[in-house]
PDB file of N, CA and C in Angstrom:
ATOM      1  N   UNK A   1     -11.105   6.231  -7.424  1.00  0.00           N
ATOM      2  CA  UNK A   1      -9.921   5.454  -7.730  1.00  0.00           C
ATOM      3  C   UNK A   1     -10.014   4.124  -6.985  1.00  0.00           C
ATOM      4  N   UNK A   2      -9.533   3.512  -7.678  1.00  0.00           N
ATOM      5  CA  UNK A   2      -9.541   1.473  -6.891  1.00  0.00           C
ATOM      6  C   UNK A   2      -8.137   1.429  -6.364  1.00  0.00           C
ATOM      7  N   UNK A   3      -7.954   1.254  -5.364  1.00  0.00           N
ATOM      8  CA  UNK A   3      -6.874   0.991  -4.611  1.00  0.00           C
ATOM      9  C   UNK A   3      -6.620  -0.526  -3.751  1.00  0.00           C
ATOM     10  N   UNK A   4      -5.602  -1.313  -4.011  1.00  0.00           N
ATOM     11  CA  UNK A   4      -5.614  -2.492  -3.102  1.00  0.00           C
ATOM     12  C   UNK A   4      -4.534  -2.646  -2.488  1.00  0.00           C
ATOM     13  N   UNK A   5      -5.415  -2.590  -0.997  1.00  0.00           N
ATOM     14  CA  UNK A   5      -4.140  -3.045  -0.175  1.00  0.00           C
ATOM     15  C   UNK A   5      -3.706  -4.719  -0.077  1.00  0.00           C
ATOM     16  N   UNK A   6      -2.156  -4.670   0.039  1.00  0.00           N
ATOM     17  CA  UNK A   6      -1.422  -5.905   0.494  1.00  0.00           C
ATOM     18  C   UNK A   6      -1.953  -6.927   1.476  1.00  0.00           C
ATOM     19  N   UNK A   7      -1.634  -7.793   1.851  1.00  0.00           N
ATOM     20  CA  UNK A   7      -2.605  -8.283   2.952  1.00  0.00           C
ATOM     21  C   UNK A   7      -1.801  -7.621   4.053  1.00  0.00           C
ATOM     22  N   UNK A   8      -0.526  -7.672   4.537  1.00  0.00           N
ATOM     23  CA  UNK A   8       0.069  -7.074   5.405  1.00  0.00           C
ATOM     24  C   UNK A   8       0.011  -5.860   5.833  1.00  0.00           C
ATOM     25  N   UNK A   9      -1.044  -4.983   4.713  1.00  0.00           N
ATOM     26  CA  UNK A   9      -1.220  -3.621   5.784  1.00  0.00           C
ATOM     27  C   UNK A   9      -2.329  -3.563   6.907  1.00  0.00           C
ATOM     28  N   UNK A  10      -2.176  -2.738   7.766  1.00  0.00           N
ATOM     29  CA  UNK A  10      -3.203  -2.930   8.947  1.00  0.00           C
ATOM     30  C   UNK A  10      -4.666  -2.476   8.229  1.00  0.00           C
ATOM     31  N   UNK A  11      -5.615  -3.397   8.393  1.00  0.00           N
ATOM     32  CA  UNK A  11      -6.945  -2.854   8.345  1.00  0.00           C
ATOM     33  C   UNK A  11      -7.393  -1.388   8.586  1.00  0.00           C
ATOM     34  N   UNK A  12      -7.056  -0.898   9.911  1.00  0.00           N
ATOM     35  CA  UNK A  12      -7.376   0.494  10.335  1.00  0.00           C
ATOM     36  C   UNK A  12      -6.676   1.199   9.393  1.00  0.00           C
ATOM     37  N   UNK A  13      -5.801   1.307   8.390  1.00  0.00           N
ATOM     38  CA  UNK A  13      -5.785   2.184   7.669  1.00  0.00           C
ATOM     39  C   UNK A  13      -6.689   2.148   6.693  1.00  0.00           C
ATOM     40  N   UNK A  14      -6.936   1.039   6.185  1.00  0.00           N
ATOM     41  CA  UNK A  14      -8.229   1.046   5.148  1.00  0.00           C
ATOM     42  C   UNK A  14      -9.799   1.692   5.810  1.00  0.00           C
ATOM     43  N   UNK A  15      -9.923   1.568   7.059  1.00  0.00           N
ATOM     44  CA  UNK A  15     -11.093   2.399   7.600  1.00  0.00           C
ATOM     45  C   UNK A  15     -10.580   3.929   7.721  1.00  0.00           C
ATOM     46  N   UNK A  16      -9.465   4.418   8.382  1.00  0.00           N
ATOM     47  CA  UNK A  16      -9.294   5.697   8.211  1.00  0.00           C
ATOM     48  C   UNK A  16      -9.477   6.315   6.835  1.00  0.00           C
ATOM     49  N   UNK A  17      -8.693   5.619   5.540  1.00  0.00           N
ATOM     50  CA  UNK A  17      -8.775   5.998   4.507  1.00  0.00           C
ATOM     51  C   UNK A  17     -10.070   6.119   3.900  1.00  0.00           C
ATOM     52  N   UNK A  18     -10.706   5.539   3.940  1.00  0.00           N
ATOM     53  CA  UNK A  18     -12.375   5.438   3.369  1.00  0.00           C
ATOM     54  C   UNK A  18     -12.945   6.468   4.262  1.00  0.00           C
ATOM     55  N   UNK A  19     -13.078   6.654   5.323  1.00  0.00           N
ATOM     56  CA  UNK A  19     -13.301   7.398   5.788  1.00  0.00           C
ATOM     57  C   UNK A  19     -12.689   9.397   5.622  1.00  0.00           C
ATOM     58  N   UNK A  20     -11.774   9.512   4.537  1.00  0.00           N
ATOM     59  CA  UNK A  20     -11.286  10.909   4.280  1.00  0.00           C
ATOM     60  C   UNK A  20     -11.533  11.299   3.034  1.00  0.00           C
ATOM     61  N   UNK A  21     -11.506   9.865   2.002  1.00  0.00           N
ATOM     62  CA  UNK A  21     -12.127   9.943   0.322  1.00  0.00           C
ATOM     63  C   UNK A  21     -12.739   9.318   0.245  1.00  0.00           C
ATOM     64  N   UNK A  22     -13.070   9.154  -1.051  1.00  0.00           N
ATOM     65  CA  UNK A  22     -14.135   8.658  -2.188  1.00  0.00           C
ATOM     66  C   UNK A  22     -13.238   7.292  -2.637  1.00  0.00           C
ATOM     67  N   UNK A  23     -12.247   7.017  -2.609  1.00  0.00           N
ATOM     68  CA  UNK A  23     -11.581   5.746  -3.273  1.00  0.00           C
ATOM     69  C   UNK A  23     -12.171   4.680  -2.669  1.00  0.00           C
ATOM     70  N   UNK A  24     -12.099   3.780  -3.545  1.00  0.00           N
ATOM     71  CA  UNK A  24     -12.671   2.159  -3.232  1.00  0.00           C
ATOM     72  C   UNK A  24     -11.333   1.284  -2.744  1.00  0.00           C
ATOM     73  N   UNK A  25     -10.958   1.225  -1.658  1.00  0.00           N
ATOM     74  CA  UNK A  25     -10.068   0.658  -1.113  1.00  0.00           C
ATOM     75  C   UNK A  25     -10.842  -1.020  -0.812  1.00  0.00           C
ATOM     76  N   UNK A  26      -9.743  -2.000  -1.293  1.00  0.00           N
ATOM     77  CA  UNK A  26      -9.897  -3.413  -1.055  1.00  0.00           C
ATOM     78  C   UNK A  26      -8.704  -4.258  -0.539  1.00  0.00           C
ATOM     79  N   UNK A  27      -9.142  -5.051   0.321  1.00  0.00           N
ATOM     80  CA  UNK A  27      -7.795  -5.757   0.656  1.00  0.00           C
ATOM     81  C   UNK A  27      -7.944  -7.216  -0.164  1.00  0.00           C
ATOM     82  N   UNK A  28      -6.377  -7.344  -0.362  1.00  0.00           N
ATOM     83  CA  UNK A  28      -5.923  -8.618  -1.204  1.00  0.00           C
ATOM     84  C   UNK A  28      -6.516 -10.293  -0.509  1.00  0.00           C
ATOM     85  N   UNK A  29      -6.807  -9.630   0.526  1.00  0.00           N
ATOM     86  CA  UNK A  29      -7.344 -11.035   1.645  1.00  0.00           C
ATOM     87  C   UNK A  29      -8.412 -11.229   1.063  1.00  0.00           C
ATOM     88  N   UNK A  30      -9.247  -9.989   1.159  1.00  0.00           N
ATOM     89  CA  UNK A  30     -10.878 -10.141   0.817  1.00  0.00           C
ATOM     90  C   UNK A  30     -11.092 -10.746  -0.813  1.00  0.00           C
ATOM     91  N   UNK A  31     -10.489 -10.491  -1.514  1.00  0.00           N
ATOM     92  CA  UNK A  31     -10.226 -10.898  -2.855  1.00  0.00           C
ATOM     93  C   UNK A  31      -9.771 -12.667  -3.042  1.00  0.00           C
ATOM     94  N   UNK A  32      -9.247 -12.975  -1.554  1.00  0.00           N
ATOM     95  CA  UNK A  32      -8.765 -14.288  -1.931  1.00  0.00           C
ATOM     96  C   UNK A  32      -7.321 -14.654  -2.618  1.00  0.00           C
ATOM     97  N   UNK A  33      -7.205 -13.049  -2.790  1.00  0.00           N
ATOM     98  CA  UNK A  33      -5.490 -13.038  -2.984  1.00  0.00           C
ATOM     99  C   UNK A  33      -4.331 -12.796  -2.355  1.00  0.00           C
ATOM    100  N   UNK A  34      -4.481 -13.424  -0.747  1.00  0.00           N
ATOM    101  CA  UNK A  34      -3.490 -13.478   0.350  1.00  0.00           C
ATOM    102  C   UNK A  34      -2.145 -13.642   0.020  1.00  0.00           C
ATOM    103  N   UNK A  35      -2.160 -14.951  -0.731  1.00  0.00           N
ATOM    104  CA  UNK A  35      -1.133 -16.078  -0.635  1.00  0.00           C
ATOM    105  C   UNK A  35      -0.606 -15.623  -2.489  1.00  0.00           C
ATOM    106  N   UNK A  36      -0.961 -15.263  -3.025  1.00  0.00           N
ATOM    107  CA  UNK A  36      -0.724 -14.925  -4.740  1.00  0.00           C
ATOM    108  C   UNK A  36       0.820 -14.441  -4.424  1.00  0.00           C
ATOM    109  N   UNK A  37       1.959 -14.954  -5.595  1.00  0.00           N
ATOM    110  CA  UNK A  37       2.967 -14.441  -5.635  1.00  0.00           C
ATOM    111  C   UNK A  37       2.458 -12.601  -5.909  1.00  0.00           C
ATOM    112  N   UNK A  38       4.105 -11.970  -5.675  1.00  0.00           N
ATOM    113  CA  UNK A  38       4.009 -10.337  -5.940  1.00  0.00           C
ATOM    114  C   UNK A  38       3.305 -10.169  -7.717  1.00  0.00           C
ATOM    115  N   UNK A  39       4.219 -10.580  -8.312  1.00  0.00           N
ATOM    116  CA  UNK A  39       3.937 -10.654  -9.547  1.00  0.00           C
ATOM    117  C   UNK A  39       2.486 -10.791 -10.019  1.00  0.00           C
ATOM    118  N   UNK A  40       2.090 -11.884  -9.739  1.00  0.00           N
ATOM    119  CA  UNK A  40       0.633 -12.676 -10.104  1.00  0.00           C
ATOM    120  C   UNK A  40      -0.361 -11.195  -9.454  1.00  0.00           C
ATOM    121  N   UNK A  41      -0.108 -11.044  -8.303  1.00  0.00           N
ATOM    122  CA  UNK A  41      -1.117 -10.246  -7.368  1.00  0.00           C
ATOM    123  C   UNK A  41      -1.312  -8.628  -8.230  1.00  0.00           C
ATOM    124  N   UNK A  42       0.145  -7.745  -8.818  1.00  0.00           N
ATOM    125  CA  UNK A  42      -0.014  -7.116  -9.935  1.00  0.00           C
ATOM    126  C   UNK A  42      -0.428  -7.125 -11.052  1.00  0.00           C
ATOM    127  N   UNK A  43      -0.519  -8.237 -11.289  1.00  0.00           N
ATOM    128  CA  UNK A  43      -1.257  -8.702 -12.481  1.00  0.00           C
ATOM    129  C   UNK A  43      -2.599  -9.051 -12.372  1.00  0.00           C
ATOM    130  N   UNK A  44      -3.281  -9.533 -11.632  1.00  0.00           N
ATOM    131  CA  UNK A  44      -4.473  -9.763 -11.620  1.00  0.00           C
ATOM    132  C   UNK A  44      -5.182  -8.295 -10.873  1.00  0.00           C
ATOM    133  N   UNK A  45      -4.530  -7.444 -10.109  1.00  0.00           N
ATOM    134  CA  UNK A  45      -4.777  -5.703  -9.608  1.00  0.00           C
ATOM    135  C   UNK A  45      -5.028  -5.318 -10.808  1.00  0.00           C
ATOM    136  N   UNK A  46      -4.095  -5.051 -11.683  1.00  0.00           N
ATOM    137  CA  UNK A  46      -4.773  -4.145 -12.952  1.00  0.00           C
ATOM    138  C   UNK A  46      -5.777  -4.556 -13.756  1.00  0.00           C
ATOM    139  N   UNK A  47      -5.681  -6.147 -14.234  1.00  0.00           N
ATOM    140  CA  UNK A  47      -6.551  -6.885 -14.456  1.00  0.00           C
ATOM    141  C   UNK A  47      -8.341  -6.219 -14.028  1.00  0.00           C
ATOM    142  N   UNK A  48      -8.149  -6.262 -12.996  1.00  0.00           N
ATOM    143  CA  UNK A  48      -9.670  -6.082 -12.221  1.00  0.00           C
ATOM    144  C   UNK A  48      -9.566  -4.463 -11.576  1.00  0.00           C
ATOM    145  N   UNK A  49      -8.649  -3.520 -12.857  1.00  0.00           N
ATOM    146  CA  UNK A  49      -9.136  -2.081 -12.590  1.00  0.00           C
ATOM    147  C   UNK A  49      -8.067  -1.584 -11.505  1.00  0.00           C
ATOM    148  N   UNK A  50      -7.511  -2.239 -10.423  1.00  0.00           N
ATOM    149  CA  UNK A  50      -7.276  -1.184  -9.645  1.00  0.00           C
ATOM    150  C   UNK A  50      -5.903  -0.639 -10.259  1.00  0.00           C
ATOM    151  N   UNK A  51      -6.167   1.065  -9.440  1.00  0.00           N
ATOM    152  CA  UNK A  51      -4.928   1.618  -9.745  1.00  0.00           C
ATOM    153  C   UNK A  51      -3.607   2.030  -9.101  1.00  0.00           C
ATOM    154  N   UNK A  52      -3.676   1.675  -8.024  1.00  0.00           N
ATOM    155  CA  UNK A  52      -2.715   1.738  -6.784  1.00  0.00           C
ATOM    156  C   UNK A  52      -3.020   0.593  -5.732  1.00  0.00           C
ATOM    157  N   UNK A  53      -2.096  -0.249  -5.942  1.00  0.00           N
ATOM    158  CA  UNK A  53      -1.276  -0.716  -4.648  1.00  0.00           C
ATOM    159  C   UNK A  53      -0.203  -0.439  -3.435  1.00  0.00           C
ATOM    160  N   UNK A  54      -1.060  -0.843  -2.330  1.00  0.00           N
ATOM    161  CA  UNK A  54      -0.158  -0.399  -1.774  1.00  0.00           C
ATOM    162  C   UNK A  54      -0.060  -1.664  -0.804  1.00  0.00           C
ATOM    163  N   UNK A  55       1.564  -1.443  -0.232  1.00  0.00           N
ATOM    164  CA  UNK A  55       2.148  -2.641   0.421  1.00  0.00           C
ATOM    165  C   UNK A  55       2.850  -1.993   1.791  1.00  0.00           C
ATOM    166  N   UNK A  56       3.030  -3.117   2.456  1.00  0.00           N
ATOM    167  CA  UNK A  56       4.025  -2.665   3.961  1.00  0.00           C
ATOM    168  C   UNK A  56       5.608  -3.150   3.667  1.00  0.00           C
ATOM    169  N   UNK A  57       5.464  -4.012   2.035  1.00  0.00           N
ATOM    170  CA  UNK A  57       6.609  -4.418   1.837  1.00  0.00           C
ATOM    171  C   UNK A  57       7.669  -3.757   0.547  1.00  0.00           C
ATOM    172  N   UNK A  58       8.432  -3.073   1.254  1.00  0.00           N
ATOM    173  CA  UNK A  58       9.432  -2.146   1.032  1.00  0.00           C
ATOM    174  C   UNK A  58      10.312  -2.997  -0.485  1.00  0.00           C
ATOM    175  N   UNK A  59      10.554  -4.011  -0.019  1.00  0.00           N
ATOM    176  CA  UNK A  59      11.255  -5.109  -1.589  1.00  0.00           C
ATOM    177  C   UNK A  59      10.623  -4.928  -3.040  1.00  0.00           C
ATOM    178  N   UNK A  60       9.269  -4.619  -2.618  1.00  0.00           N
ATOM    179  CA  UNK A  60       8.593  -4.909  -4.031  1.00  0.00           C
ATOM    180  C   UNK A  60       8.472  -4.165  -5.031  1.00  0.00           C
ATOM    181  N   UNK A  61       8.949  -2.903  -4.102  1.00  0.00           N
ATOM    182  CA  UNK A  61       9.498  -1.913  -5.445  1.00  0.00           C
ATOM    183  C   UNK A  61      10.415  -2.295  -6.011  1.00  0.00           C
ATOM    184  N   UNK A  62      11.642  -3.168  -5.760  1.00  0.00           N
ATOM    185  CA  UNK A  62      13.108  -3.364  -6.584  1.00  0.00           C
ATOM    186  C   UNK A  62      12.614  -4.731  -7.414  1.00  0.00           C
ATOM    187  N   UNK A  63      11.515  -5.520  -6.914  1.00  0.00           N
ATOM    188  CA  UNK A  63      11.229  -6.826  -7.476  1.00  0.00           C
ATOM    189  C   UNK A  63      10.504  -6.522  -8.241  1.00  0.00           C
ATOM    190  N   UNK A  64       9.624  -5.346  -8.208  1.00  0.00           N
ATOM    191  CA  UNK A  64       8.557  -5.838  -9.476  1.00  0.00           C
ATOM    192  C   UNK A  64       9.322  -4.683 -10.454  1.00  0.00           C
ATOM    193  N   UNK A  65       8.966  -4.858 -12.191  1.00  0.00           N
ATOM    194  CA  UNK A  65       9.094  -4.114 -12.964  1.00  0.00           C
ATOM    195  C   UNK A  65       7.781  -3.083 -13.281  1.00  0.00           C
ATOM    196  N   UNK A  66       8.162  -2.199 -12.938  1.00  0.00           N
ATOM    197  CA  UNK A  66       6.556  -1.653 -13.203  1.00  0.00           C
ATOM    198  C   UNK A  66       6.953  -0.453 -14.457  1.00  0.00           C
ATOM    199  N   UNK A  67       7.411  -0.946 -15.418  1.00  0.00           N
ATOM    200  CA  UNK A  67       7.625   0.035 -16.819  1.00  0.00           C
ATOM    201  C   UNK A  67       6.639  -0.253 -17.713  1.00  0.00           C
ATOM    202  N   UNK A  68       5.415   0.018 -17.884  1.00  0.00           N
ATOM    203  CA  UNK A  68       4.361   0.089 -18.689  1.00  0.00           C
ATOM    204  C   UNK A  68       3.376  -0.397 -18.329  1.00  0.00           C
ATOM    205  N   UNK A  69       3.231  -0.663 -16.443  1.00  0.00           N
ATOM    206  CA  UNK A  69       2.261  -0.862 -15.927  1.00  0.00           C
ATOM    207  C   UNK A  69       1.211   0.274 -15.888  1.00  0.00           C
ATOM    208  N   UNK A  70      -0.016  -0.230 -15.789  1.00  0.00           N
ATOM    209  CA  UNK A  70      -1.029   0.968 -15.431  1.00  0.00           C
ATOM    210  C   UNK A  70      -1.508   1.125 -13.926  1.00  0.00           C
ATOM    211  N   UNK A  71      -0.762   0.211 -12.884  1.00  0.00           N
ATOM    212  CA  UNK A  71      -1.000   0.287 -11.978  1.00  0.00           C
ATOM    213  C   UNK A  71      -0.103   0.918 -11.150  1.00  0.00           C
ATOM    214  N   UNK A  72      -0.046   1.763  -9.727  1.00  0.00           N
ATOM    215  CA  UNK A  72       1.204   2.648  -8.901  1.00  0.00           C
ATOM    216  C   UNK A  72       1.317   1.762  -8.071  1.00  0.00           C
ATOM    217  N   UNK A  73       2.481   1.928  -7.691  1.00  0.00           N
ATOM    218  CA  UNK A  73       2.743   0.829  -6.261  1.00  0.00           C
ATOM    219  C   UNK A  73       2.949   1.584  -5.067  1.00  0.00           C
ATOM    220  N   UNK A  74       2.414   1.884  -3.966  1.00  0.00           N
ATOM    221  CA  UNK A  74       3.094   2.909  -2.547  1.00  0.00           C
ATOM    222  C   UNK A  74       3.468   1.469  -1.547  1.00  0.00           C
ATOM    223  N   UNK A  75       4.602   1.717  -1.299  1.00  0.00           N
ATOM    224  CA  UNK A  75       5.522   1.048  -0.118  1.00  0.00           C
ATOM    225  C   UNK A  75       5.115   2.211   0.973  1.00  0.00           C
ATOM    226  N   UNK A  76       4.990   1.561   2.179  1.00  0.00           N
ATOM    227  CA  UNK A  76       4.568   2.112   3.537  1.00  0.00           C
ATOM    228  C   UNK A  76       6.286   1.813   4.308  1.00  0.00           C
ATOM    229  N   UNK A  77       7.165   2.617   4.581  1.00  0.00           N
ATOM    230  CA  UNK A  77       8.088   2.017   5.455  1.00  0.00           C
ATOM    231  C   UNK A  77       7.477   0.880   6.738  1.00  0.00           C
ATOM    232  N   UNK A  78       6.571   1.296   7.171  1.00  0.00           N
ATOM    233  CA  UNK A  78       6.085   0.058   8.180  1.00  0.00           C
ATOM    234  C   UNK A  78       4.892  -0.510   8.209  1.00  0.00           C
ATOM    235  N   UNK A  79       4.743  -1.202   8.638  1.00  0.00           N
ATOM    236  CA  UNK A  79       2.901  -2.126   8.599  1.00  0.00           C
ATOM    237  C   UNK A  79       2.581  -2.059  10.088  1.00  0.00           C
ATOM    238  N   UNK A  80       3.384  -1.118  11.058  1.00  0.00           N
ATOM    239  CA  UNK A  80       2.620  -1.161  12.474  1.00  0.00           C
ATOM    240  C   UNK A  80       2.096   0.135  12.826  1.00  0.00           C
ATOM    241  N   UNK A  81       0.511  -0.203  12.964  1.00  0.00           N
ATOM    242  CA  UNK A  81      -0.535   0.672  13.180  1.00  0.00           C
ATOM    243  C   UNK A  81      -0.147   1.768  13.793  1.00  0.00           C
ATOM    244  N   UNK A  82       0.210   1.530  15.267  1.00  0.00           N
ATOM    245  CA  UNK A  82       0.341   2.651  15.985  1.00  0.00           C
ATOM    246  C   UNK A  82       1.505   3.703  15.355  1.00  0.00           C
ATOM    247  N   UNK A  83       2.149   3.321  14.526  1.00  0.00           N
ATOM    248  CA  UNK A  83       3.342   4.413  13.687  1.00  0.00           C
ATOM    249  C   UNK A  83       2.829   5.320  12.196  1.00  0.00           C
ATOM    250  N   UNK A  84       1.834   4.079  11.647  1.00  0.00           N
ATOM    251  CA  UNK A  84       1.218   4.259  10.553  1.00  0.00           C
ATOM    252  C   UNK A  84       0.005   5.731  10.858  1.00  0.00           C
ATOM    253  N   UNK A  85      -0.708   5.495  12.297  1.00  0.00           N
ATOM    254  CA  UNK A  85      -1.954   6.326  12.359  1.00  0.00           C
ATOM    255  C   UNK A  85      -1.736   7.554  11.825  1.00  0.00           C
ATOM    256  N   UNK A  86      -0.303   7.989  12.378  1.00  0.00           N
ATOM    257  CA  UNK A  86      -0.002   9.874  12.533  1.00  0.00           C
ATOM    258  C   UNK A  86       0.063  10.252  10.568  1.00  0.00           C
ATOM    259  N   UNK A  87       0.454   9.151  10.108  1.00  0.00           N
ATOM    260  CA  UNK A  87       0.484   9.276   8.659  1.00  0.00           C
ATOM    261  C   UNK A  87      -0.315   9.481   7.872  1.00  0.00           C
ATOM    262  N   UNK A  88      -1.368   9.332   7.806  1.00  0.00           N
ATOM    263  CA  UNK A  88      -2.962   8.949   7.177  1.00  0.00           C
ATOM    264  C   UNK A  88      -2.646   9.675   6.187  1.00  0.00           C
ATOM    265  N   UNK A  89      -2.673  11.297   6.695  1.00  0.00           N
ATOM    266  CA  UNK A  89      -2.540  12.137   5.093  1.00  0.00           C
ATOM    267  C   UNK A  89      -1.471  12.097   4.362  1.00  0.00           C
ATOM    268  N   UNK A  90      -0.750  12.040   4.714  1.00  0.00           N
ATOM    269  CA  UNK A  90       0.601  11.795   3.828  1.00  0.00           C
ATOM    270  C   UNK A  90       0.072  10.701   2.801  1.00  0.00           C
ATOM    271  N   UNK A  91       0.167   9.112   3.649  1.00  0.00           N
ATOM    272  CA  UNK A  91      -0.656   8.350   2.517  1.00  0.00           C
ATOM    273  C   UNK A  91      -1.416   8.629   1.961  1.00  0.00           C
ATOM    274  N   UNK A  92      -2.393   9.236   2.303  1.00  0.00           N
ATOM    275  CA  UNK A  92      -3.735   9.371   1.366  1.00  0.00           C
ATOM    276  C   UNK A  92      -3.058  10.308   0.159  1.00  0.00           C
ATOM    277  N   UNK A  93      -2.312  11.685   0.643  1.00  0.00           N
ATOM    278  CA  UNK A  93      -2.091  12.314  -0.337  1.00  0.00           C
ATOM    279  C   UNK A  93      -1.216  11.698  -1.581  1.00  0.00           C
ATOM    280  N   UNK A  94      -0.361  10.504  -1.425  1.00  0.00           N
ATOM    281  CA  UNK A  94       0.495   9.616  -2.002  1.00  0.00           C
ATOM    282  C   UNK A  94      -0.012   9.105  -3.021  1.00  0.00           C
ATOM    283  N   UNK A  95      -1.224   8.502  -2.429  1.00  0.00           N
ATOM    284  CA  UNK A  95      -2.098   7.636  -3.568  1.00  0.00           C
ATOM    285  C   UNK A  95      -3.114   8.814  -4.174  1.00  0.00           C
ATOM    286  N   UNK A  96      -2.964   9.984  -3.983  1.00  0.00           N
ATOM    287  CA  UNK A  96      -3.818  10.641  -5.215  1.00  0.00           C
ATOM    288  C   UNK A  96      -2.855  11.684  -6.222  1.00  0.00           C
ATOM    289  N   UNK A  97      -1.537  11.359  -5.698  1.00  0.00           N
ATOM    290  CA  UNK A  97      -0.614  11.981  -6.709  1.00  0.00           C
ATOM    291  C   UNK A  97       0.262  10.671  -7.373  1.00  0.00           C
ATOM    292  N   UNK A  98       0.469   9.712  -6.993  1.00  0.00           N
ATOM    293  CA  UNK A  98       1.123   8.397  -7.470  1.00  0.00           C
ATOM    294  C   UNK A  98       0.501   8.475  -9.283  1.00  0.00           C
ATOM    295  N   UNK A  99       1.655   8.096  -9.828  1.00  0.00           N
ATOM    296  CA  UNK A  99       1.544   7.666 -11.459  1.00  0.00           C
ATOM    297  C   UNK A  99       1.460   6.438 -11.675  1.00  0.00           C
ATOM    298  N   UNK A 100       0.613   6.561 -12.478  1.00  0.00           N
ATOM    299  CA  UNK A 100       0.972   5.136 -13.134  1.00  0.00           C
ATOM    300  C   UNK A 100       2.170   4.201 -13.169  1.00  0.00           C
ATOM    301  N   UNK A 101       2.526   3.207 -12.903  1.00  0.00           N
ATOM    302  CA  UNK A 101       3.432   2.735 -13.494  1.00  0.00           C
ATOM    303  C   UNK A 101       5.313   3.212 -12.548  1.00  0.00           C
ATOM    304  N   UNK A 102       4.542   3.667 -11.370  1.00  0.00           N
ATOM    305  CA  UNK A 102       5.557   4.287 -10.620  1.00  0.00           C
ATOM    306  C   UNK A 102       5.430   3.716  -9.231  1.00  0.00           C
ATOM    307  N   UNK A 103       6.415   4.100  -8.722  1.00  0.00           N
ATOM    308  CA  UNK A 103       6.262   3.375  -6.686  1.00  0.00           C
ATOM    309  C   UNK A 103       7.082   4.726  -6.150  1.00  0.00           C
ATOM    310  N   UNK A 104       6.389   4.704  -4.970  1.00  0.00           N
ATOM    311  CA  UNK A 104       6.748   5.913  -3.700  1.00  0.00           C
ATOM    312  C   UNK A 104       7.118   4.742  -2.903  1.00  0.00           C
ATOM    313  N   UNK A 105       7.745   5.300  -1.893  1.00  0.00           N
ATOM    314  CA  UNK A 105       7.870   4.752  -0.328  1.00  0.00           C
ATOM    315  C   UNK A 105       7.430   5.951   0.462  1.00  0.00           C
ATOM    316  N   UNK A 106       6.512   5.578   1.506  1.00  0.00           N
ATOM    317  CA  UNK A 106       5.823   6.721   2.241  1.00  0.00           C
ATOM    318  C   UNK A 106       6.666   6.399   3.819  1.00  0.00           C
ATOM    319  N   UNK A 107       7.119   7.416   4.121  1.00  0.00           N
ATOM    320  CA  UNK A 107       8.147   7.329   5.469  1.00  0.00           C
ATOM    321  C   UNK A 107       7.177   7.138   6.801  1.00  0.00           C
ATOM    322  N   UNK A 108       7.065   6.373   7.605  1.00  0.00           N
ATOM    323  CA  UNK A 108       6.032   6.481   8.588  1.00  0.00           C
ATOM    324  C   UNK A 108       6.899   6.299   9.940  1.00  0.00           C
ATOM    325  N   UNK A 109       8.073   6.080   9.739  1.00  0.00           N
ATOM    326  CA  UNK A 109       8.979   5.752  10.829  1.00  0.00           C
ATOM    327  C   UNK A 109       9.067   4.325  10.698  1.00  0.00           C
ATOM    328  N   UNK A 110      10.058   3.798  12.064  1.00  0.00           N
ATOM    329  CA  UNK A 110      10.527   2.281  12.239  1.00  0.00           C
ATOM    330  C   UNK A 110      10.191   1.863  13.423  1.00  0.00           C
ATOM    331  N   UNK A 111       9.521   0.559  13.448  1.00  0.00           N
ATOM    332  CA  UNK A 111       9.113  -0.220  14.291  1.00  0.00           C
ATOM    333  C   UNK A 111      10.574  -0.672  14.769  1.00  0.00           C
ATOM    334  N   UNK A 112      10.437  -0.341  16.360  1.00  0.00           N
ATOM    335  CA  UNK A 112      12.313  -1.588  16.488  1.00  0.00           C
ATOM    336  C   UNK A 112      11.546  -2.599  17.346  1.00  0.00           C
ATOM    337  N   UNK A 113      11.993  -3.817  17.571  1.00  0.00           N
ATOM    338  CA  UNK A 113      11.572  -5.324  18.335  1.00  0.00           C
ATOM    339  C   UNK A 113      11.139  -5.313  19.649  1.00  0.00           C
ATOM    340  N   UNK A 114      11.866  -4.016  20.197  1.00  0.00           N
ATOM    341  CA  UNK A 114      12.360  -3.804  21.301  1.00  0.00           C
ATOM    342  C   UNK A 114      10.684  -3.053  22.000  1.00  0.00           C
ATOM    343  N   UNK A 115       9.534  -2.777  21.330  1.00  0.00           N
ATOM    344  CA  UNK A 115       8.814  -1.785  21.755  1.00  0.00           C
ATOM    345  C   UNK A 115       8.820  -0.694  21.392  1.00  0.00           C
ATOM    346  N   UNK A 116      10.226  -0.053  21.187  1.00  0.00           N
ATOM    347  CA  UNK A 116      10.414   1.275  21.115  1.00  0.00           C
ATOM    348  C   UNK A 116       9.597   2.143  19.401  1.00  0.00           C
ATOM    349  N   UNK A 117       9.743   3.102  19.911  1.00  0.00           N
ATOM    350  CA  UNK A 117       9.301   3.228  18.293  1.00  0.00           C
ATOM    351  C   UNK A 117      10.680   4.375  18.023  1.00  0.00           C
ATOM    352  N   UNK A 118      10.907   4.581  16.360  1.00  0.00           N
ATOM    353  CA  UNK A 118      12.263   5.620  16.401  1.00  0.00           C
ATOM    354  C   UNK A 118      11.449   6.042  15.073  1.00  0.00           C
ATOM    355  N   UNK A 119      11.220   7.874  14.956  1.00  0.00           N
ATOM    356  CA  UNK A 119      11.143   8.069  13.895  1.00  0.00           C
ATOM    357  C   UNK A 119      12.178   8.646  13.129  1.00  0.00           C
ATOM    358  N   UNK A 120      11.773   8.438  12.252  1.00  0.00           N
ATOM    359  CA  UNK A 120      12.818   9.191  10.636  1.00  0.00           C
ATOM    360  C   UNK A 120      12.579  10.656  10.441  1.00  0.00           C
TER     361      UNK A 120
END
C-alpha cells in the first residue's frame, strides 16, 4: 500500500512504520509537496497512486470532501513524537483497515505547552 505522510508528521514514525510492514510510506516534503494547499496535496496523492494519507492535522477531515475519493485520510490527534511512539500499532493497524474515501482520527493523547503530557 502507498501511504503519504503530511509534512507535519514526525519522521520517526515513518521509520517505525516501515520498519513493521511492507507499505511504501512517503513524506509530502520529499515529494516537494510541503507547501501544496490541503486540497491540491489530495489531489495530486491519488493522482500518483497513494492510498492513505495521513496528517497531524485534525481540520482536514471537516475541510476536505472525501465522497468518491480513492484515497483514506488518518488524522493523528498529535504530531509530538514522544506521545505518538506508544501508538505505532494502533496507527499502523488504522491504515490497513482505513477505506477508501474515509478519515479516522487515531487518539494518541494531547500535547499541553506546558511540557506536560495528558492522555485520553
Amino acid at each position: 500500500m502507498r501511504v503519504l505522510f503530511d509534512h507535519n508528521v514526525p519522521h520517526k514514525l515513518r521509520t517505525s512504520l516501515v520498519s513493521l510492514s511492507k507499505h511504501e510510506i512517503i513524506t509530502a516534503s520529499y515529494l516537494g509537496w510541503g507547501d501544496l494547499p490541503n486540497g491540491e496535496l489530495l489531489r495530486r496523492a491519488e493522482q500518483d497512486g497513494f492510498e492513505v494519507f495521513v496528517t497531524g492535522d485534525q481540520r482536514l477531515i471537516y475541510e476536505q470532501n472525501l465522497i468518491g475519493r480513492r484515497i483514506a485520510l488518518i488524522a493523528l490527534s498529535t504530531n509530538n513524537w514522544p506521545l505518538i511512539k506508544d501508538h505505532v500499532p494502533t496507527i499502523l493497524a488504522a491504515i490497513d483497515t482505513v477505506a477508501p474515501g474515509s478519515a479516522q482520527v487515531v487518539e494518541c493523547g494531547t500535547f499541553t505547552r506546558k511540557g506536560r503530557r495528558r492522555m485520553q
